[in-house]
PDB file of N, CA and C in Angstrom:
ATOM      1  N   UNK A   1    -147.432  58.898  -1.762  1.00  0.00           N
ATOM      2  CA  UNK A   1    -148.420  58.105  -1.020  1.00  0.00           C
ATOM      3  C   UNK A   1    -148.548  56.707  -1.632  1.00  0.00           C
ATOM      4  N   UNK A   2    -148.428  56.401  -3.062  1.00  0.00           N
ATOM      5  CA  UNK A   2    -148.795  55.325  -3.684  1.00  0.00           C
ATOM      6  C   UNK A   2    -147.796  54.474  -3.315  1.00  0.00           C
ATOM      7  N   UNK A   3    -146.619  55.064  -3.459  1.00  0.00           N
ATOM      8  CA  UNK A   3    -145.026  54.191  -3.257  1.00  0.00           C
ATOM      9  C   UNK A   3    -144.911  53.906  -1.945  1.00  0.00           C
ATOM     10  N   UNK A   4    -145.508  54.426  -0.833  1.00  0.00           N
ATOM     11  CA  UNK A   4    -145.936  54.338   0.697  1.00  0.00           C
ATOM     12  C   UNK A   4    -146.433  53.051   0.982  1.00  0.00           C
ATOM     13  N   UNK A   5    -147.663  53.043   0.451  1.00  0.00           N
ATOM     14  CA  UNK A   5    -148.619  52.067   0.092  1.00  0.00           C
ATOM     15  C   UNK A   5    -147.980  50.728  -0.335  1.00  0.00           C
ATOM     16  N   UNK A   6    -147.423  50.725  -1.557  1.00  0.00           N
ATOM     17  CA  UNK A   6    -147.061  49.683  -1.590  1.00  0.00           C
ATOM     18  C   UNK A   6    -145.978  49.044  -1.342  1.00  0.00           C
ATOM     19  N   UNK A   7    -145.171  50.148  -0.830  1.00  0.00           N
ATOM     20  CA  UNK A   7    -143.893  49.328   0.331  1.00  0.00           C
ATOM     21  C   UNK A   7    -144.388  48.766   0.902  1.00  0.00           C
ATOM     22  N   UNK A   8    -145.412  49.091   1.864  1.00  0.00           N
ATOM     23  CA  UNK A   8    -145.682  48.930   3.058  1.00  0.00           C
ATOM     24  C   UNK A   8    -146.415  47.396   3.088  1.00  0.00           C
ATOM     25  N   UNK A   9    -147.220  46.975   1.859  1.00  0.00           N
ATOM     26  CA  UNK A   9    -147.720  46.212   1.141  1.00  0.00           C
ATOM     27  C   UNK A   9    -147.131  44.607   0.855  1.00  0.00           C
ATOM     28  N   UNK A  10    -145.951  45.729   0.019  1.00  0.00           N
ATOM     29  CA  UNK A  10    -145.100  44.342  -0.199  1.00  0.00           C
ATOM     30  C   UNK A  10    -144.153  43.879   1.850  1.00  0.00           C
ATOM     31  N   UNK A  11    -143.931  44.890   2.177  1.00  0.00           N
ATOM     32  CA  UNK A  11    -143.258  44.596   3.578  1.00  0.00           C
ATOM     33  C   UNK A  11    -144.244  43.603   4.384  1.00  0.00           C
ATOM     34  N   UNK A  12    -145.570  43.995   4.112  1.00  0.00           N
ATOM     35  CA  UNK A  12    -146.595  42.792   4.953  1.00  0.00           C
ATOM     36  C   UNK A  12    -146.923  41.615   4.353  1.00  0.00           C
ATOM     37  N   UNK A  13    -146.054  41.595   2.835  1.00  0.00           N
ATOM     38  CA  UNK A  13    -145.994  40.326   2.355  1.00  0.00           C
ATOM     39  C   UNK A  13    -145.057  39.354   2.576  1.00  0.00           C
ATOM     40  N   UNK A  14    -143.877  40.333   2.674  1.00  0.00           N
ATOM     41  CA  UNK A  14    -142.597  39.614   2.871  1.00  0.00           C
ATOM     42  C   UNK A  14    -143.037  38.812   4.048  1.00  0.00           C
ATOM     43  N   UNK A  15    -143.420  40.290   5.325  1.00  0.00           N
ATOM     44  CA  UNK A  15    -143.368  39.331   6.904  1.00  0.00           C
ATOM     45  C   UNK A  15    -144.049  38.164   6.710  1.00  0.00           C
ATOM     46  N   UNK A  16    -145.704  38.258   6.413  1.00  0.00           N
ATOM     47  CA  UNK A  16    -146.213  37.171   6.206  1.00  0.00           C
ATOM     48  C   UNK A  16    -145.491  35.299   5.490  1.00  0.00           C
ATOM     49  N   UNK A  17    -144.906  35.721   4.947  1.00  0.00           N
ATOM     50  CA  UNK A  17    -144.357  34.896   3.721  1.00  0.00           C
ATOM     51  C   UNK A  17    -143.369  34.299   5.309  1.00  0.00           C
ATOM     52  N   UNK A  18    -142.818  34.879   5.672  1.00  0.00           N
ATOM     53  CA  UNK A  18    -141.702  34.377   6.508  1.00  0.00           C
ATOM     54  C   UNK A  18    -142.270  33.844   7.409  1.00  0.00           C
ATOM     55  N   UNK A  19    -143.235  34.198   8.169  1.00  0.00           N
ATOM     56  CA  UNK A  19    -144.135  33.732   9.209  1.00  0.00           C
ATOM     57  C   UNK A  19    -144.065  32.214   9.106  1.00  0.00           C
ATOM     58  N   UNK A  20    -145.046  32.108   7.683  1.00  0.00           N
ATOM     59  CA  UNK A  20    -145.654  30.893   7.461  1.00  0.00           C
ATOM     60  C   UNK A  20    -144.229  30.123   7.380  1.00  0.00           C
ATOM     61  N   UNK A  21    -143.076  30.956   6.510  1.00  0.00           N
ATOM     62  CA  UNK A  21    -141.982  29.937   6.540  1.00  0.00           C
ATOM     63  C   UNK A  21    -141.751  29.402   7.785  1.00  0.00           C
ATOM     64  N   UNK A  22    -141.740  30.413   8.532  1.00  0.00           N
ATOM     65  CA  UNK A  22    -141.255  29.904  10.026  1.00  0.00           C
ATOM     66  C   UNK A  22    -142.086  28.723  10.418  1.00  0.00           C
ATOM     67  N   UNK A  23    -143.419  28.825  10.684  1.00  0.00           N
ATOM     68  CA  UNK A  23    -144.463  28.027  11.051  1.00  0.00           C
ATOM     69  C   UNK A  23    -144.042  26.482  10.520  1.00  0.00           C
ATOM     70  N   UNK A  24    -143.692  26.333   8.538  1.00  0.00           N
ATOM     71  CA  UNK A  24    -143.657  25.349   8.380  1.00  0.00           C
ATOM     72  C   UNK A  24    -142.721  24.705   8.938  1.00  0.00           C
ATOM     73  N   UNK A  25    -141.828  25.670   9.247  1.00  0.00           N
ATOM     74  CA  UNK A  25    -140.380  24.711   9.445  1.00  0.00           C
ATOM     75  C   UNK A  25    -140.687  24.136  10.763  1.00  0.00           C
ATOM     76  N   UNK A  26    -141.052  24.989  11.794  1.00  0.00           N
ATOM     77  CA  UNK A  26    -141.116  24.105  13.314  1.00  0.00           C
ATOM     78  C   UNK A  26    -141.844  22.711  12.697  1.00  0.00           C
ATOM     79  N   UNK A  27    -143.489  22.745  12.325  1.00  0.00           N
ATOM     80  CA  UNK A  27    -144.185  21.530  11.940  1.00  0.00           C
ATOM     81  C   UNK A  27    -143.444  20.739  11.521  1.00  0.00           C
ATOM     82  N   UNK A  28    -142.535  20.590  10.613  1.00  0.00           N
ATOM     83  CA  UNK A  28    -141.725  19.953  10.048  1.00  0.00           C
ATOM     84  C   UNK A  28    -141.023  18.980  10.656  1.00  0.00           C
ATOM     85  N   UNK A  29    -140.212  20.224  11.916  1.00  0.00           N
ATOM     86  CA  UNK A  29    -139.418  19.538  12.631  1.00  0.00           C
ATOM     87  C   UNK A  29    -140.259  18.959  13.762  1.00  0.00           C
ATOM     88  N   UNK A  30    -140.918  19.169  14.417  1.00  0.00           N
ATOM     89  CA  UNK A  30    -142.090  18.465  15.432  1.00  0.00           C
ATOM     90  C   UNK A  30    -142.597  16.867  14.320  1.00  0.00           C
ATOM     91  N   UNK A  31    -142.529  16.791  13.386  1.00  0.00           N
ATOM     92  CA  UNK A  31    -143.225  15.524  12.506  1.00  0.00           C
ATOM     93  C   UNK A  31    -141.687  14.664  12.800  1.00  0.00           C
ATOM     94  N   UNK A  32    -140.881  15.498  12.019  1.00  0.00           N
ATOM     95  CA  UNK A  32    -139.591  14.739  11.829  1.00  0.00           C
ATOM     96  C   UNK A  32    -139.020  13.871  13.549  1.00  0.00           C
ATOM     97  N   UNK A  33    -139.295  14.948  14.811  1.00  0.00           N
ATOM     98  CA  UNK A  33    -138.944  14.194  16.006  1.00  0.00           C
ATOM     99  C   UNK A  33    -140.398  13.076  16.255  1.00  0.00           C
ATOM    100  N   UNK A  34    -141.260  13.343  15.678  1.00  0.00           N
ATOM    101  CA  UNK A  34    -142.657  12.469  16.187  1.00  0.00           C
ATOM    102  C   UNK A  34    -142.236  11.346  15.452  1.00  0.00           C
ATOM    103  N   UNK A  35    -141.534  10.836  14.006  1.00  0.00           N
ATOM    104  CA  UNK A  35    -141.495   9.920  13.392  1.00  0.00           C
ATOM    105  C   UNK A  35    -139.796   9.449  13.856  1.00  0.00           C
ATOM    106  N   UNK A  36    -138.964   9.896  14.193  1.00  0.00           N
ATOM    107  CA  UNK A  36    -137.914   9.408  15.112  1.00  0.00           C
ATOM    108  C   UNK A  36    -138.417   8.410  16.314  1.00  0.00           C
ATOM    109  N   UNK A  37    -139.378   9.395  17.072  1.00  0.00           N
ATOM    110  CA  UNK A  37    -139.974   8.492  18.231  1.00  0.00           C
ATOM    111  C   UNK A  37    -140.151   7.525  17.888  1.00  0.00           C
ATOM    112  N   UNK A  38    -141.654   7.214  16.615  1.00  0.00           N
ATOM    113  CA  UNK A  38    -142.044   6.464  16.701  1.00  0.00           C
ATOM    114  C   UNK A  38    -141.494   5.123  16.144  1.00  0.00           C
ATOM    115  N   UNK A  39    -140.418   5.591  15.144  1.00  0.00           N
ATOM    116  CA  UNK A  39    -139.515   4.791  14.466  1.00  0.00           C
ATOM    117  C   UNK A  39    -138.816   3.820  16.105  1.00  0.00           C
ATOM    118  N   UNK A  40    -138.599   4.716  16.716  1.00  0.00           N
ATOM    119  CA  UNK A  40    -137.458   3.959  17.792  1.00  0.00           C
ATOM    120  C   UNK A  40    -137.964   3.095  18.874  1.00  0.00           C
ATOM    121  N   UNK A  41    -139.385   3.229  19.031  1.00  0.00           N
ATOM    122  CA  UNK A  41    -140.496   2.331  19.418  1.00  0.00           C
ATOM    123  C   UNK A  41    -140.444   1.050  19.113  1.00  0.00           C
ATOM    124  N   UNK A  42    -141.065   1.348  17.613  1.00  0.00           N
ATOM    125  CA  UNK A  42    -140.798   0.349  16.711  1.00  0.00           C
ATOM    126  C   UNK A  42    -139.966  -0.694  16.829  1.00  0.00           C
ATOM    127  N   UNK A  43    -138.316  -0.442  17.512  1.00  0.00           N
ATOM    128  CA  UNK A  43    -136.992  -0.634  16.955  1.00  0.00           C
ATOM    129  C   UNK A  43    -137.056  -1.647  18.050  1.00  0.00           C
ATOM    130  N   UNK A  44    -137.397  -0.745  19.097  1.00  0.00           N
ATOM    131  CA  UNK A  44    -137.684  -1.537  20.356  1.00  0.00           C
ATOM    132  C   UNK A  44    -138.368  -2.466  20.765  1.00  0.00           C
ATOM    133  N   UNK A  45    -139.979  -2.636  19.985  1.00  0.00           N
ATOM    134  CA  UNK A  45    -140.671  -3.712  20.236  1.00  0.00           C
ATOM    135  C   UNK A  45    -140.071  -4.505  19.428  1.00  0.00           C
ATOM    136  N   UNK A  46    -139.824  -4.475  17.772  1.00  0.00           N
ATOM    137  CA  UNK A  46    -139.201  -5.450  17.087  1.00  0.00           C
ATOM    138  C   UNK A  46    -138.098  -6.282  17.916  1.00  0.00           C
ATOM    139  N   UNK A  47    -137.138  -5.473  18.815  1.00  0.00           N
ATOM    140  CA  UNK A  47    -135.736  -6.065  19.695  1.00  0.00           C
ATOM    141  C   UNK A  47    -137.153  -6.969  20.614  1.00  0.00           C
ATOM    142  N   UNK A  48    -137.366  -6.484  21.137  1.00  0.00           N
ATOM    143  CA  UNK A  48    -137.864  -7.498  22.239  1.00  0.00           C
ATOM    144  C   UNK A  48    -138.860  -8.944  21.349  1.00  0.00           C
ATOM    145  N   UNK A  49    -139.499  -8.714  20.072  1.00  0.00           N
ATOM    146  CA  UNK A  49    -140.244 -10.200  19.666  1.00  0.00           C
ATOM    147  C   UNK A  49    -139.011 -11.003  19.515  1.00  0.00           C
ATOM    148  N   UNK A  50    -137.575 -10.357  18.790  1.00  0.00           N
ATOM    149  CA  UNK A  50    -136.398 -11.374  18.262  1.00  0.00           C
ATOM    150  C   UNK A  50    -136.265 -11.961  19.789  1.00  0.00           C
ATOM    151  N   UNK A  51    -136.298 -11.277  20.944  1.00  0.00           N
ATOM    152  CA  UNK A  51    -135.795 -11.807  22.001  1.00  0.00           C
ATOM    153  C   UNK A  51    -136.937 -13.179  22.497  1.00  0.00           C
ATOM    154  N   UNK A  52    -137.761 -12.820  22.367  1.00  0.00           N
ATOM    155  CA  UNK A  52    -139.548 -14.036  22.833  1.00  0.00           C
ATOM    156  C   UNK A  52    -138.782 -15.216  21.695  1.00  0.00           C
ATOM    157  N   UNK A  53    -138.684 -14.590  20.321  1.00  0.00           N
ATOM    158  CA  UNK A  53    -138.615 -15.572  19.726  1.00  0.00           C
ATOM    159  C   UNK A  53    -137.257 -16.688  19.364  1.00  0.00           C
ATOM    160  N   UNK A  54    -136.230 -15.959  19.869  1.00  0.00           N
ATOM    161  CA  UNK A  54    -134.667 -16.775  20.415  1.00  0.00           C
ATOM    162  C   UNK A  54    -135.512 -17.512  21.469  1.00  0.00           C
ATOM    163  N   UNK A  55    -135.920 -17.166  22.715  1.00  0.00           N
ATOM    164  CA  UNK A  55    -136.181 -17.877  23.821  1.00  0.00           C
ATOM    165  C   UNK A  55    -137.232 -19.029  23.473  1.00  0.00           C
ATOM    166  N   UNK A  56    -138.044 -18.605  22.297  1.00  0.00           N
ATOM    167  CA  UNK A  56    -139.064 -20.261  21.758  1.00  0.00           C
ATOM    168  C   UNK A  56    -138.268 -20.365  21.373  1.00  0.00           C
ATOM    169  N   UNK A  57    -137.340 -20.374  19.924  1.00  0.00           N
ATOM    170  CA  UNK A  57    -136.409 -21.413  19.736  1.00  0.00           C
ATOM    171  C   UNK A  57    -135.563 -22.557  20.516  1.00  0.00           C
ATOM    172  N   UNK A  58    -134.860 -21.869  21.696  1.00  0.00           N
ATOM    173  CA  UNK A  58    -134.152 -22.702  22.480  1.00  0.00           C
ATOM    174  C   UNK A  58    -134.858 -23.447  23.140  1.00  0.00           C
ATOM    175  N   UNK A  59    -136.510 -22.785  23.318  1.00  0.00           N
ATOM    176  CA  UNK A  59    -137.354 -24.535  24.347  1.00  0.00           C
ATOM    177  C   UNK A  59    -137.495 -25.159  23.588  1.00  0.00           C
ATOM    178  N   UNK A  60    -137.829 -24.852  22.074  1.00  0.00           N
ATOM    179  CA  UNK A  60    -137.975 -25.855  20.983  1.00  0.00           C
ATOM    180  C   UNK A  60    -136.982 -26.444  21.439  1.00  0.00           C
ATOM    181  N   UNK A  61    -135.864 -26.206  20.849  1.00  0.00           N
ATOM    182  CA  UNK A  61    -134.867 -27.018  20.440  1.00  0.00           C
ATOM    183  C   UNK A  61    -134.659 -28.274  21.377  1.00  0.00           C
ATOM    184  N   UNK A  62    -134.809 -27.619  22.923  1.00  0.00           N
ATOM    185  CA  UNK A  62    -134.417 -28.517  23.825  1.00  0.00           C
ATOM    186  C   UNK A  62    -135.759 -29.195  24.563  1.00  0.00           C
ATOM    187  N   UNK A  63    -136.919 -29.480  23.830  1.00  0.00           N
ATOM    188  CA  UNK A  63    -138.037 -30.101  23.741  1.00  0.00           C
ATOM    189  C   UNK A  63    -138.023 -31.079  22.537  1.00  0.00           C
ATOM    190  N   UNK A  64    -137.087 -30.767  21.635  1.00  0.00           N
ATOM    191  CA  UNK A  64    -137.136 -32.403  20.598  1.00  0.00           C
ATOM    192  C   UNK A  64    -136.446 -32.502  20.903  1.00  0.00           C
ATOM    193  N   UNK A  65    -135.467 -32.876  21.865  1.00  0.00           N
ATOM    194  CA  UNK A  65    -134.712 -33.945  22.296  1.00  0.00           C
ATOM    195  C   UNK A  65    -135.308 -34.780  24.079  1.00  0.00           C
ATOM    196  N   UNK A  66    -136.457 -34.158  23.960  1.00  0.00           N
ATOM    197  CA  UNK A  66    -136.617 -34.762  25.341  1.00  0.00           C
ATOM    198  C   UNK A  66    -138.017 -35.643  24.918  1.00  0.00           C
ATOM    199  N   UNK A  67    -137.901 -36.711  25.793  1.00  0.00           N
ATOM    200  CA  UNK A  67    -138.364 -38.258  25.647  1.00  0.00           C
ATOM    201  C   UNK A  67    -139.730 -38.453  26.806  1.00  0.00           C
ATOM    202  N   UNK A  68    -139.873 -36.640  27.314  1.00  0.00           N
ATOM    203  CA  UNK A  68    -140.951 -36.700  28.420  1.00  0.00           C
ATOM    204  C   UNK A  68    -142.092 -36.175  27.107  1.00  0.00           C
ATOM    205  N   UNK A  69    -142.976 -37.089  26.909  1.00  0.00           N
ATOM    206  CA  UNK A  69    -143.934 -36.551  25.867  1.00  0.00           C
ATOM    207  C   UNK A  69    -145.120 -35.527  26.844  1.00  0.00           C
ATOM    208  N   UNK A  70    -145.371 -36.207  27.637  1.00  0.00           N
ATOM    209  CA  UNK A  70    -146.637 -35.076  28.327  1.00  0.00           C
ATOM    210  C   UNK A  70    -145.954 -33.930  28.680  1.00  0.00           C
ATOM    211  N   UNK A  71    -144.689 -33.508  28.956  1.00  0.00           N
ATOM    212  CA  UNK A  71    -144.476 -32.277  28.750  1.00  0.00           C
ATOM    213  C   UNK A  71    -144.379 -31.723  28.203  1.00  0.00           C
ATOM    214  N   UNK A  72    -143.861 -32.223  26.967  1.00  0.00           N
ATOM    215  CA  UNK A  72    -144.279 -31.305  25.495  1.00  0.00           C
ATOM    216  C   UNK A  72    -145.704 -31.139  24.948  1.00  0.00           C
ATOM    217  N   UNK A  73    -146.666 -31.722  25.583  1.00  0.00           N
ATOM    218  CA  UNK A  73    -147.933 -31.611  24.810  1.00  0.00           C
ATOM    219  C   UNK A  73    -148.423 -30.644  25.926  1.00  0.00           C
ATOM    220  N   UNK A  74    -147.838 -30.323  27.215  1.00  0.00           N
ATOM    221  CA  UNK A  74    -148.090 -29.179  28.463  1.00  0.00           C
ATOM    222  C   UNK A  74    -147.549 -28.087  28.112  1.00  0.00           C
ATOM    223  N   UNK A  75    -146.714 -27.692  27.852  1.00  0.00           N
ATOM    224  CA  UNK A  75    -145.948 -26.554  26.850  1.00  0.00           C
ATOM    225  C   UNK A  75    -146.004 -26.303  25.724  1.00  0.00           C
ATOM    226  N   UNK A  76    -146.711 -27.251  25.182  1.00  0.00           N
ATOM    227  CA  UNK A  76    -146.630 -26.714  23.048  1.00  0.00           C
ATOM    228  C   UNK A  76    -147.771 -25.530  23.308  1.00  0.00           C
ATOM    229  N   UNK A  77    -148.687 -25.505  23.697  1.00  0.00           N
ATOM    230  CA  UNK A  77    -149.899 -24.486  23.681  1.00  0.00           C
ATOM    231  C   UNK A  77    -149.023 -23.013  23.745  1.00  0.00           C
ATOM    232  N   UNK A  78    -148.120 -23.209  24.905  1.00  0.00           N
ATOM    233  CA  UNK A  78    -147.914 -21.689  25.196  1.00  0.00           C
ATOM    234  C   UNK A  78    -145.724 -21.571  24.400  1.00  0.00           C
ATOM    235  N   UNK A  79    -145.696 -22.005  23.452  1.00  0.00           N
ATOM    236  CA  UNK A  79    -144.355 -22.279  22.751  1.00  0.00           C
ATOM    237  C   UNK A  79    -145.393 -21.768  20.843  1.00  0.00           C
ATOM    238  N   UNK A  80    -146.103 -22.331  20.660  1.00  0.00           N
ATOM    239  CA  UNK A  80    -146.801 -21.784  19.373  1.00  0.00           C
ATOM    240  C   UNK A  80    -147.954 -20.695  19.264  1.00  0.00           C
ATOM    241  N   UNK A  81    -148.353 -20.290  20.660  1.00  0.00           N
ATOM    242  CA  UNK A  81    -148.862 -19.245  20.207  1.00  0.00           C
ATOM    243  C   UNK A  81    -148.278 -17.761  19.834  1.00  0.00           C
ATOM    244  N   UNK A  82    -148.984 -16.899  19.123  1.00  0.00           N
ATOM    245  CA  UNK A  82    -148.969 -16.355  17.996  1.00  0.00           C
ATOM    246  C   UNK A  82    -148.316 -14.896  19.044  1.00  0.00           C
ATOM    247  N   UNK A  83    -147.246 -14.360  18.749  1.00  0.00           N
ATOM    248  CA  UNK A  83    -146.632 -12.515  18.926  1.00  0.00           C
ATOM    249  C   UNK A  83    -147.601 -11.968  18.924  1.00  0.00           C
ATOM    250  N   UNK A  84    -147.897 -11.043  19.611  1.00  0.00           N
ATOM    251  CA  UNK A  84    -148.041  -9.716  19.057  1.00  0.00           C
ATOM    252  C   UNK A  84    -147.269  -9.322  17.870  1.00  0.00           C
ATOM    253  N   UNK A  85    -147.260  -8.839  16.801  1.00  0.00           N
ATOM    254  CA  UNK A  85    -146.297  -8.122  15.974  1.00  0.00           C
ATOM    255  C   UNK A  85    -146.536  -6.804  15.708  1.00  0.00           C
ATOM    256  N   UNK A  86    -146.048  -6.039  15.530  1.00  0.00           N
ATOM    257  CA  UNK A  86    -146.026  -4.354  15.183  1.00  0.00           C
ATOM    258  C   UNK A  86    -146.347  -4.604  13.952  1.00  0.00           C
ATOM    259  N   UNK A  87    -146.460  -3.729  13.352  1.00  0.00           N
ATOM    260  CA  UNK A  87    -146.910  -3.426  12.089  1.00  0.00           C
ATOM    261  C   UNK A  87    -145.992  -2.263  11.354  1.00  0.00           C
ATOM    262  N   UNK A  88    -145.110  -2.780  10.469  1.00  0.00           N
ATOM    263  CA  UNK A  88    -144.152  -1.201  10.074  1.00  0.00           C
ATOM    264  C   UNK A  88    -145.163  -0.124   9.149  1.00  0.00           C
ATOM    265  N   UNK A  89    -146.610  -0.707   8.913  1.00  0.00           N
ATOM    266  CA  UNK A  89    -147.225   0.303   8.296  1.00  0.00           C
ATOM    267  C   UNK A  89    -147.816   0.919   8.990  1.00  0.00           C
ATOM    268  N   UNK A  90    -147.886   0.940  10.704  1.00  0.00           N
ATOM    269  CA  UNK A  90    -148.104   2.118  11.268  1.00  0.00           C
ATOM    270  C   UNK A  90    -147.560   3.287  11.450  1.00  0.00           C
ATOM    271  N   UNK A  91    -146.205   3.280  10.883  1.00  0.00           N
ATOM    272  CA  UNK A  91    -145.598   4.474  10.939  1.00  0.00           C
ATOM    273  C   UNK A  91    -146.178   5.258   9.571  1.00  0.00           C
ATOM    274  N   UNK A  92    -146.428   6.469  10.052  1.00  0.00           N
ATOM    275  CA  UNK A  92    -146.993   7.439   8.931  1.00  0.00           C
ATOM    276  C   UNK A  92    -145.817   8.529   8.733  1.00  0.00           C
ATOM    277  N   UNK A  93    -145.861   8.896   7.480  1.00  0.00           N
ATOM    278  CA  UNK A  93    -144.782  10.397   7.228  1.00  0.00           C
ATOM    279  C   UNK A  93    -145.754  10.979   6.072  1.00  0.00           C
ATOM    280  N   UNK A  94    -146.555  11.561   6.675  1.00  0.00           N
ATOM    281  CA  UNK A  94    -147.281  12.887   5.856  1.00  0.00           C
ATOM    282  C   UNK A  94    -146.092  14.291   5.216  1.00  0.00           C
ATOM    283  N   UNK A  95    -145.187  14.556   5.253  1.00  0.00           N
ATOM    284  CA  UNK A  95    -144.507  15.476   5.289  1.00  0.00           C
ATOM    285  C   UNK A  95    -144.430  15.724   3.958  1.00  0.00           C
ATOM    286  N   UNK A  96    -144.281  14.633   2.885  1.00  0.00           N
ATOM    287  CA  UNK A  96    -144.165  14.765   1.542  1.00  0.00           C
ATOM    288  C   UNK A  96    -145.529  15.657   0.979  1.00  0.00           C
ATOM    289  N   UNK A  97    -146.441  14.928   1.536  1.00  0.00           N
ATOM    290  CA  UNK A  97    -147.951  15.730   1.209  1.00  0.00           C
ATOM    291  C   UNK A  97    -147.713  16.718   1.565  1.00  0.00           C
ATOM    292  N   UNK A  98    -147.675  17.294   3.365  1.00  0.00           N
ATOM    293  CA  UNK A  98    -147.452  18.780   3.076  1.00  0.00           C
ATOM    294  C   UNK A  98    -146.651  19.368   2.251  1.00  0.00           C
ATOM    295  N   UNK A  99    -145.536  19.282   1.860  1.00  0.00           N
ATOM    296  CA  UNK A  99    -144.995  20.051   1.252  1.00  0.00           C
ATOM    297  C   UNK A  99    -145.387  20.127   0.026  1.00  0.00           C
ATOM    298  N   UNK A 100    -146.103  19.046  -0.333  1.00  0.00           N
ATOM    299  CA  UNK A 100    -146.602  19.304  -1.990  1.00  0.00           C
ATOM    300  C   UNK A 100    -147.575  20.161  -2.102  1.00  0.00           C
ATOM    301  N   UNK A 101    -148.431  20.273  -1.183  1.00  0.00           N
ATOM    302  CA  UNK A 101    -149.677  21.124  -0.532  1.00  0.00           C
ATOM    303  C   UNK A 101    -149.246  22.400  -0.677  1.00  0.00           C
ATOM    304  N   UNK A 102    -148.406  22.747   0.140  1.00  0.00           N
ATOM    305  CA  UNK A 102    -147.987  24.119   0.325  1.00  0.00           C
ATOM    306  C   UNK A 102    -146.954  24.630  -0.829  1.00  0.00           C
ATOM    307  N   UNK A 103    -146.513  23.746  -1.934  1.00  0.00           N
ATOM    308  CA  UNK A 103    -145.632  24.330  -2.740  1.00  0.00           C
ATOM    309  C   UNK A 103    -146.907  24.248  -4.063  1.00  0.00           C
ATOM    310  N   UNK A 104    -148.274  23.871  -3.774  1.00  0.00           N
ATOM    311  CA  UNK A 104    -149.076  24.149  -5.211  1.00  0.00           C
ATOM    312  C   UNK A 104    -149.343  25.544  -4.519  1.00  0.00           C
ATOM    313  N   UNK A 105    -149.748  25.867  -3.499  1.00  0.00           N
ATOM    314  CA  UNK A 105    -150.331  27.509  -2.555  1.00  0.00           C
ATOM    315  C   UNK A 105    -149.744  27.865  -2.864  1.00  0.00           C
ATOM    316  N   UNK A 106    -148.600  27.909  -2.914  1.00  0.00           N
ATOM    317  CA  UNK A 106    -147.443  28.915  -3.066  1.00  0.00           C
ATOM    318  C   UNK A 106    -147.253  29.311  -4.629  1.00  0.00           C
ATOM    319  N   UNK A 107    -147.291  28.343  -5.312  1.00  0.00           N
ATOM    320  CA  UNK A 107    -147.450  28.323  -6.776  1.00  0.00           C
ATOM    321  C   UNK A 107    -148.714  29.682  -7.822  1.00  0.00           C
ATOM    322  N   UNK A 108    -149.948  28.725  -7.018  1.00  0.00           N
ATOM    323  CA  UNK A 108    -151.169  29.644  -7.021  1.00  0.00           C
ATOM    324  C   UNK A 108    -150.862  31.180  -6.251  1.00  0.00           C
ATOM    325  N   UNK A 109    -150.379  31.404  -5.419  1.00  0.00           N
ATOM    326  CA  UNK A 109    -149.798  32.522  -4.839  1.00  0.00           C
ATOM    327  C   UNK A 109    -149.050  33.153  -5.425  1.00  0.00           C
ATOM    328  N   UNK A 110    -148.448  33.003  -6.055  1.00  0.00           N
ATOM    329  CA  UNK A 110    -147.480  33.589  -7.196  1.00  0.00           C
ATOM    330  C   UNK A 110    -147.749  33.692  -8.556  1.00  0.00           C
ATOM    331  N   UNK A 111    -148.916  33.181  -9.116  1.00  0.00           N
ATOM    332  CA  UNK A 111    -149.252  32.816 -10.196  1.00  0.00           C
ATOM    333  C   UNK A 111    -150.741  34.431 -10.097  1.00  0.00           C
ATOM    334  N   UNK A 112    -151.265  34.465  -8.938  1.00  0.00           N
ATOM    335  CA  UNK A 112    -151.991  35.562  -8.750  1.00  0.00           C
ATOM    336  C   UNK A 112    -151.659  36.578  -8.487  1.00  0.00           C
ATOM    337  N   UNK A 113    -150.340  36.839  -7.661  1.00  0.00           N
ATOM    338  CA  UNK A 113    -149.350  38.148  -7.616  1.00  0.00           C
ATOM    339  C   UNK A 113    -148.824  38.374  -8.495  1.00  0.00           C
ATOM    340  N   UNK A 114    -148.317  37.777  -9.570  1.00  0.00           N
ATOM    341  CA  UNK A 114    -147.790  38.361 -10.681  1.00  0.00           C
ATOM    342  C   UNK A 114    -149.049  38.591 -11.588  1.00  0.00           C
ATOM    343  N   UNK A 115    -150.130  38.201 -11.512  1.00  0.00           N
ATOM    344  CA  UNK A 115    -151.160  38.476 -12.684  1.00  0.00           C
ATOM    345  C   UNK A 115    -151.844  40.084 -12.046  1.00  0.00           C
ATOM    346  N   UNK A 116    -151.731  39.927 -10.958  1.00  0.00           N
ATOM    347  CA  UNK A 116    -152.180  41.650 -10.212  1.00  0.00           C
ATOM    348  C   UNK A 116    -151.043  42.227 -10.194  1.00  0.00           C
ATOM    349  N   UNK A 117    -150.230  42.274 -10.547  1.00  0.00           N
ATOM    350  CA  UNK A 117    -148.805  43.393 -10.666  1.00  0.00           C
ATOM    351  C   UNK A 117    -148.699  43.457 -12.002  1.00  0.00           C
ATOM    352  N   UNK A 118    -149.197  42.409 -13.180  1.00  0.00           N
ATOM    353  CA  UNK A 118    -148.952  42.792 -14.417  1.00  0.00           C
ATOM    354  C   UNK A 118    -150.135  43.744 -14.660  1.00  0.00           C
ATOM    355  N   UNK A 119    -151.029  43.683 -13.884  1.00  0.00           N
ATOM    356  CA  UNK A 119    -152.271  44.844 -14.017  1.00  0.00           C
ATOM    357  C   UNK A 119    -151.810  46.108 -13.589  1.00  0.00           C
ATOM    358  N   UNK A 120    -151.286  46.110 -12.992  1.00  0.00           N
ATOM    359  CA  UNK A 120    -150.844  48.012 -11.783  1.00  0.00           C
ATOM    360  C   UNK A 120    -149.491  48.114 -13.103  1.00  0.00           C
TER     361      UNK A 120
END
């Protein structure tokens, strides 16, 4: 009965143990495609300011050579104002934390299963 017991014991530890493995790994991979996305967002708005900002360059360019002054003082307003810019510190990757998280649990988890098995 005792050896019953604690097969059965350790078998609902194992499953468990795997569960959560399982669990972490999808999260993992759901973070890893969420920070792809958002990386490629990113990639994308950055492509489009280089593009705003090639296209001010070239009115620049071809505004100091032109000798019509009131049109340059009609266009400078909307030639120097300011991007939008992204921010690359909006991208977040928590993943390091979890795993540090879950490898002290796991630690403490093992650190209390072996102190109750050195008791039995």
């Amino acid at each position: 009965k005792e050896i019953a017991d604690m097969s059965e014991l350790f078998t609902y530890l194992i499953r468990s143990i795997e569960r959560c493995q399982s669990e972490l790994l999808e999260m993992m991979e759901q973070k890893k495609k969420a920070a792809k996305k958002q990386t490629e967002e990113l990639i994308k708005e950055l492509e489009q300011e280089i593009t705003e900002l090639k296209r001010r360059d070239s009115e620049l360019e071809q505004l100091s050579h032109t000798e019509d002054h009131l049109h340059l003082l009609q266009i400078y307003p909307s030639l120097i104002r300011p991007l939008h810019t992204s921010s690359c510190t909006e991208i977040s990757s928590d993943t390091q934390l979890s795993v540090e998280t879950l490898r002290k649990h796991l630690t403490q988890l093992q650190e209390t299963l072996d102190e109750k098995l050195s008791k039995t």
